[in-house]
PDB file of N, CA and C in Angstrom:
ATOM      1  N   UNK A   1     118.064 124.107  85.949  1.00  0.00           N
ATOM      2  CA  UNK A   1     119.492 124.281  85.895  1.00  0.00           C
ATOM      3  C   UNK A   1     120.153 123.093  85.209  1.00  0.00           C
ATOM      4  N   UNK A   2     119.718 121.531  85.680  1.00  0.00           N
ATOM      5  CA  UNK A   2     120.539 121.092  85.225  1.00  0.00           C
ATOM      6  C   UNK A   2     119.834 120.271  83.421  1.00  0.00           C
ATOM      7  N   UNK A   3     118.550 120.347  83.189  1.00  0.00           N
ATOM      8  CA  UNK A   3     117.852 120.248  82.181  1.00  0.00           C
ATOM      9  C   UNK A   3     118.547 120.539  80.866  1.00  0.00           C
ATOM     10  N   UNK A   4     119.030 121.976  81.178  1.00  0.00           N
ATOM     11  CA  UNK A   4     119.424 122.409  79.370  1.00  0.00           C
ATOM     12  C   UNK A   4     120.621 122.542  79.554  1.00  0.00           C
ATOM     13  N   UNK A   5     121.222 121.618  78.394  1.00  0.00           N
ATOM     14  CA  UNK A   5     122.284 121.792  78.371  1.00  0.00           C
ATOM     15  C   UNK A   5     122.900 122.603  77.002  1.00  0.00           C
ATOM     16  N   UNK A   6     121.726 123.546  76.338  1.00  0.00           N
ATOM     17  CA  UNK A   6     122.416 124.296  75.548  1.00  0.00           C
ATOM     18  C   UNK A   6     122.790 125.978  76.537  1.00  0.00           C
ATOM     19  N   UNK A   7     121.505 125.819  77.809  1.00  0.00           N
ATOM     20  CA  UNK A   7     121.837 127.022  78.246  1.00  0.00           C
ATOM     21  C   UNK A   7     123.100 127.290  79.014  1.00  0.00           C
ATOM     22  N   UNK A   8     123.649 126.149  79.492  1.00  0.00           N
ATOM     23  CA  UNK A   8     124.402 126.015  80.501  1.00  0.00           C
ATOM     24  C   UNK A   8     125.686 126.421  79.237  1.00  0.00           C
ATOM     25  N   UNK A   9     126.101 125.886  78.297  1.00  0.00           N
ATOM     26  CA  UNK A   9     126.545 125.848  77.216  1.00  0.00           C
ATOM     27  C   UNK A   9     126.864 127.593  76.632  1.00  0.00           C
ATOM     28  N   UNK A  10     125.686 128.098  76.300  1.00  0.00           N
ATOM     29  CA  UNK A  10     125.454 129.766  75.996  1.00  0.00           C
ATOM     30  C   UNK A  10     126.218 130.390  77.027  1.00  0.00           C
ATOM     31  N   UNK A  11     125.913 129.879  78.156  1.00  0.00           N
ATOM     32  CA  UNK A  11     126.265 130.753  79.815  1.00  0.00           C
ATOM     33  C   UNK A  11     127.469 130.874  79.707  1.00  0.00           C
ATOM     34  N   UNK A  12     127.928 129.482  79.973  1.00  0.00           N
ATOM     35  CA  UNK A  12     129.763 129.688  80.011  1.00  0.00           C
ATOM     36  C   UNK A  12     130.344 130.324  78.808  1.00  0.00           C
ATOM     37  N   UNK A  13     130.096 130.388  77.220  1.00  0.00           N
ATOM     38  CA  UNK A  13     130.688 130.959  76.224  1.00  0.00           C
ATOM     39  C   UNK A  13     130.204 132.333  76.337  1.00  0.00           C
ATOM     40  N   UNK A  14     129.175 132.964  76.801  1.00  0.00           N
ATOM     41  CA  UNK A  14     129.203 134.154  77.264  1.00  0.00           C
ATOM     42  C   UNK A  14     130.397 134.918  78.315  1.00  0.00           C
ATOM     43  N   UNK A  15     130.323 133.671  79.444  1.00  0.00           N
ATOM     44  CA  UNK A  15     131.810 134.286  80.368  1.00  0.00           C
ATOM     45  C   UNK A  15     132.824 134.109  79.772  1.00  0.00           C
ATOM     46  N   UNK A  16     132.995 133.548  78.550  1.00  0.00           N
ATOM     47  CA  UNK A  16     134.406 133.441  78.067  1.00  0.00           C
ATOM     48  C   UNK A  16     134.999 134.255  76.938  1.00  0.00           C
ATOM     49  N   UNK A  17     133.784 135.129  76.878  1.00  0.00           N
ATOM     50  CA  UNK A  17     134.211 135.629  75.954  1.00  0.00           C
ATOM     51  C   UNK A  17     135.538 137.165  75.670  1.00  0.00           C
ATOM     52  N   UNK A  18     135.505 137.738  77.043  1.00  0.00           N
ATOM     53  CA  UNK A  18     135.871 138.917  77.622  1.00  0.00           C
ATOM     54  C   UNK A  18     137.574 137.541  77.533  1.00  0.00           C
ATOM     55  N   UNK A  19     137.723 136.918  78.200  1.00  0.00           N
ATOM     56  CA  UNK A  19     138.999 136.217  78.307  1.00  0.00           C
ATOM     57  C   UNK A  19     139.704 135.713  77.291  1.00  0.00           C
ATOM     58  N   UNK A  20     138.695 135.142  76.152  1.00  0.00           N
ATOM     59  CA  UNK A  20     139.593 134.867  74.932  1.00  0.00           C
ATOM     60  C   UNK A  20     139.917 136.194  73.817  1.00  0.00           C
ATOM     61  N   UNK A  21     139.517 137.302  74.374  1.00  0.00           N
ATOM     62  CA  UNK A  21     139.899 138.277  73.404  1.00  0.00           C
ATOM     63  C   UNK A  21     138.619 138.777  72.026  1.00  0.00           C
ATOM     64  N   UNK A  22     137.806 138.087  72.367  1.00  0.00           N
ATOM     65  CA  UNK A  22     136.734 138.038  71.451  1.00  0.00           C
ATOM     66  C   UNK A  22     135.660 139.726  72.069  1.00  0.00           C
ATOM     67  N   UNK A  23     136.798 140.556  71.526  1.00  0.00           N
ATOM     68  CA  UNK A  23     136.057 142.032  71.906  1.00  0.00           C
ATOM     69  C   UNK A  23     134.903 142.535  71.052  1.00  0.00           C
ATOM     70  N   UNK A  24     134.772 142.292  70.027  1.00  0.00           N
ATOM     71  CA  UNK A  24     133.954 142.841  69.177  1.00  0.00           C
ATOM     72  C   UNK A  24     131.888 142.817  69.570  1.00  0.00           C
ATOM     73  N   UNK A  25     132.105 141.453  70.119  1.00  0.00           N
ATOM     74  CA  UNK A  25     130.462 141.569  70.947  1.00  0.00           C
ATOM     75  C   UNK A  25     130.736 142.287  72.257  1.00  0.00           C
ATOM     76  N   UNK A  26     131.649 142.621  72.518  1.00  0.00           N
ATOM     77  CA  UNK A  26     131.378 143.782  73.637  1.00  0.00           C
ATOM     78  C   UNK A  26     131.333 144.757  73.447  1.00  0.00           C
ATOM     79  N   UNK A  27     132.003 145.899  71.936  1.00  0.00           N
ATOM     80  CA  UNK A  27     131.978 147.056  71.454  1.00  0.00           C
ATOM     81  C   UNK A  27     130.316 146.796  71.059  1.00  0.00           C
ATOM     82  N   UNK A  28     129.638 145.912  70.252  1.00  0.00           N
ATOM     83  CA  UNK A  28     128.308 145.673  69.556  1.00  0.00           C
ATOM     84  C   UNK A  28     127.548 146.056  71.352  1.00  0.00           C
ATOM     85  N   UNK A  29     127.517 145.289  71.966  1.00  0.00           N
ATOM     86  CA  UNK A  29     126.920 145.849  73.410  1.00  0.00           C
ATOM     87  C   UNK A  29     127.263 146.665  74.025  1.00  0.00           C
ATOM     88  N   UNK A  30     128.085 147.381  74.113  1.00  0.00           N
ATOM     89  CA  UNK A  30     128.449 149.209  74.640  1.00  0.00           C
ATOM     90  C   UNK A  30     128.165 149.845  73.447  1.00  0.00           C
ATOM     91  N   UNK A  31     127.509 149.761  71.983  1.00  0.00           N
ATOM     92  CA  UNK A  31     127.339 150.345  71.298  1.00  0.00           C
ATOM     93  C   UNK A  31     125.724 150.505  71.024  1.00  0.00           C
ATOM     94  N   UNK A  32     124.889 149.767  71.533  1.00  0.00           N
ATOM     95  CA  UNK A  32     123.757 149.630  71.839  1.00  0.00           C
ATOM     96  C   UNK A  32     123.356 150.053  72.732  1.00  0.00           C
ATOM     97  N   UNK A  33     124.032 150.037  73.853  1.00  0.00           N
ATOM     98  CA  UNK A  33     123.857 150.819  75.231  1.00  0.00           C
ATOM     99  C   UNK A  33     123.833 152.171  75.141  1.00  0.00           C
ATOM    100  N   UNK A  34     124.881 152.950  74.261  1.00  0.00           N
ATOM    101  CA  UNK A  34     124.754 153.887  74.133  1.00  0.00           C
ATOM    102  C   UNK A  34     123.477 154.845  72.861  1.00  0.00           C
ATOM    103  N   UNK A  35     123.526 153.981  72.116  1.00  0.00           N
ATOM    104  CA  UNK A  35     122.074 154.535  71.318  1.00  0.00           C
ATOM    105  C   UNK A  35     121.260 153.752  71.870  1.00  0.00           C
ATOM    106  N   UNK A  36     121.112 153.053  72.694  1.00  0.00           N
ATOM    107  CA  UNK A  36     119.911 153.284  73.701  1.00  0.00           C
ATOM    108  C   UNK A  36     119.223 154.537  74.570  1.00  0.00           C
ATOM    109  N   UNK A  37     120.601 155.001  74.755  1.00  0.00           N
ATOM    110  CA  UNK A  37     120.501 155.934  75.920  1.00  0.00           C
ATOM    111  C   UNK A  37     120.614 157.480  75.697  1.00  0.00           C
ATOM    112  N   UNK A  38     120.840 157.587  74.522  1.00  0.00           N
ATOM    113  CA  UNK A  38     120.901 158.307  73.526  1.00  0.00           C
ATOM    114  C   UNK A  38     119.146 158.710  72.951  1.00  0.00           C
ATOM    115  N   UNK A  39     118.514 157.696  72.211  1.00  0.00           N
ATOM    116  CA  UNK A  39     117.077 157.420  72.010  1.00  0.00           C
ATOM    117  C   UNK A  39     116.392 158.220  73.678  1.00  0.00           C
ATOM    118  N   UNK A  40     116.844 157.229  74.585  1.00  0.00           N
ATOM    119  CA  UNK A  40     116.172 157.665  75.941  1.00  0.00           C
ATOM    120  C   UNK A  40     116.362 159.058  76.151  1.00  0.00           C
ATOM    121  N   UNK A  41     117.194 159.968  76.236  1.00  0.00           N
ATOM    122  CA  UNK A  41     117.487 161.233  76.310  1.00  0.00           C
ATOM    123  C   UNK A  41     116.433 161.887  75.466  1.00  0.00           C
ATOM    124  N   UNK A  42     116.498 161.581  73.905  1.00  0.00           N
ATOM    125  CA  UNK A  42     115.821 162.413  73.181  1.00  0.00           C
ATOM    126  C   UNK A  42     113.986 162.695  73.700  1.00  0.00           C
ATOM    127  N   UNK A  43     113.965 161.127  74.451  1.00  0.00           N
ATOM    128  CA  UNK A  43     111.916 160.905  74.682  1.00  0.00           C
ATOM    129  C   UNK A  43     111.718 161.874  75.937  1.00  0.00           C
ATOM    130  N   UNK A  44     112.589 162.431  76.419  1.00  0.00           N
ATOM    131  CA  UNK A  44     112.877 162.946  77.986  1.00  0.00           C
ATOM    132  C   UNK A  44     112.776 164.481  77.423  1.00  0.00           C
ATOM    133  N   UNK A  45     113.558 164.523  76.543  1.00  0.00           N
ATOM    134  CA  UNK A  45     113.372 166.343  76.193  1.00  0.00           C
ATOM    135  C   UNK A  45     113.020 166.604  75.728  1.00  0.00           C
ATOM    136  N   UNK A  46     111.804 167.959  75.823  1.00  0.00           N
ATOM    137  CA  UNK A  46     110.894 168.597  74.992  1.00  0.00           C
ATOM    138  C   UNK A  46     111.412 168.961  74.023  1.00  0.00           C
ATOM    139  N   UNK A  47     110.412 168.788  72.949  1.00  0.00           N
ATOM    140  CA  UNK A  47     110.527 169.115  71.493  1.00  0.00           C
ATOM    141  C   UNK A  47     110.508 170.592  71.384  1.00  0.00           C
ATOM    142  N   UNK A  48     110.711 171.226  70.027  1.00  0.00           N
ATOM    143  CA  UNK A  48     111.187 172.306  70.107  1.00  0.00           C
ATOM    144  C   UNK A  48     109.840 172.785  69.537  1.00  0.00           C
ATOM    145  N   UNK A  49     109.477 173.961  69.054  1.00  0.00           N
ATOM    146  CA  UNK A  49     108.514 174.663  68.904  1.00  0.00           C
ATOM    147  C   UNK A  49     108.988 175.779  68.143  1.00  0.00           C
ATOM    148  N   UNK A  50     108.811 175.934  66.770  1.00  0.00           N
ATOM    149  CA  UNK A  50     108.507 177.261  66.227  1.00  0.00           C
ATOM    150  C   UNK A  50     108.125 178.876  67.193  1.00  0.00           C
ATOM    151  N   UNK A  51     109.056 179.428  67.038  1.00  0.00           N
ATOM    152  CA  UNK A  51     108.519 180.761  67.503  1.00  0.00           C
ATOM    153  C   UNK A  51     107.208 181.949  66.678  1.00  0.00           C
ATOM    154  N   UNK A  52     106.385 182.030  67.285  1.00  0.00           N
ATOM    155  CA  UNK A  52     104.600 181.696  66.754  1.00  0.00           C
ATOM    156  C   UNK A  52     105.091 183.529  67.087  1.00  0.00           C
TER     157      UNK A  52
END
């Protein structure tokens, strides 16, 4: 904890970021989340199949 002081550094400009208005890495991370989950859906449902 108290060793790095770039992490401690990263940490807090991470919490600050939602407060100074700096929205755009939060659309980039709800936008990933969702084609994440999106991707995940597709591995979940069977593929389709030609009617033989």
């Amino acid at each position: 904890m108290y060793g790095s002081g770039t992490a401690a550094g990263g940490a807090t400009a991470g919490a600050m970021l939602p407060v100074t208005g700096f929205n755009i890495v939060w659309y980039a991370v709800a936008g990933f989340t969702l084609v994440s989950a999106g991707l995940a859906l597709l591995r979940l449902l069977p593929k389709r199949t030609p009617a033989a």
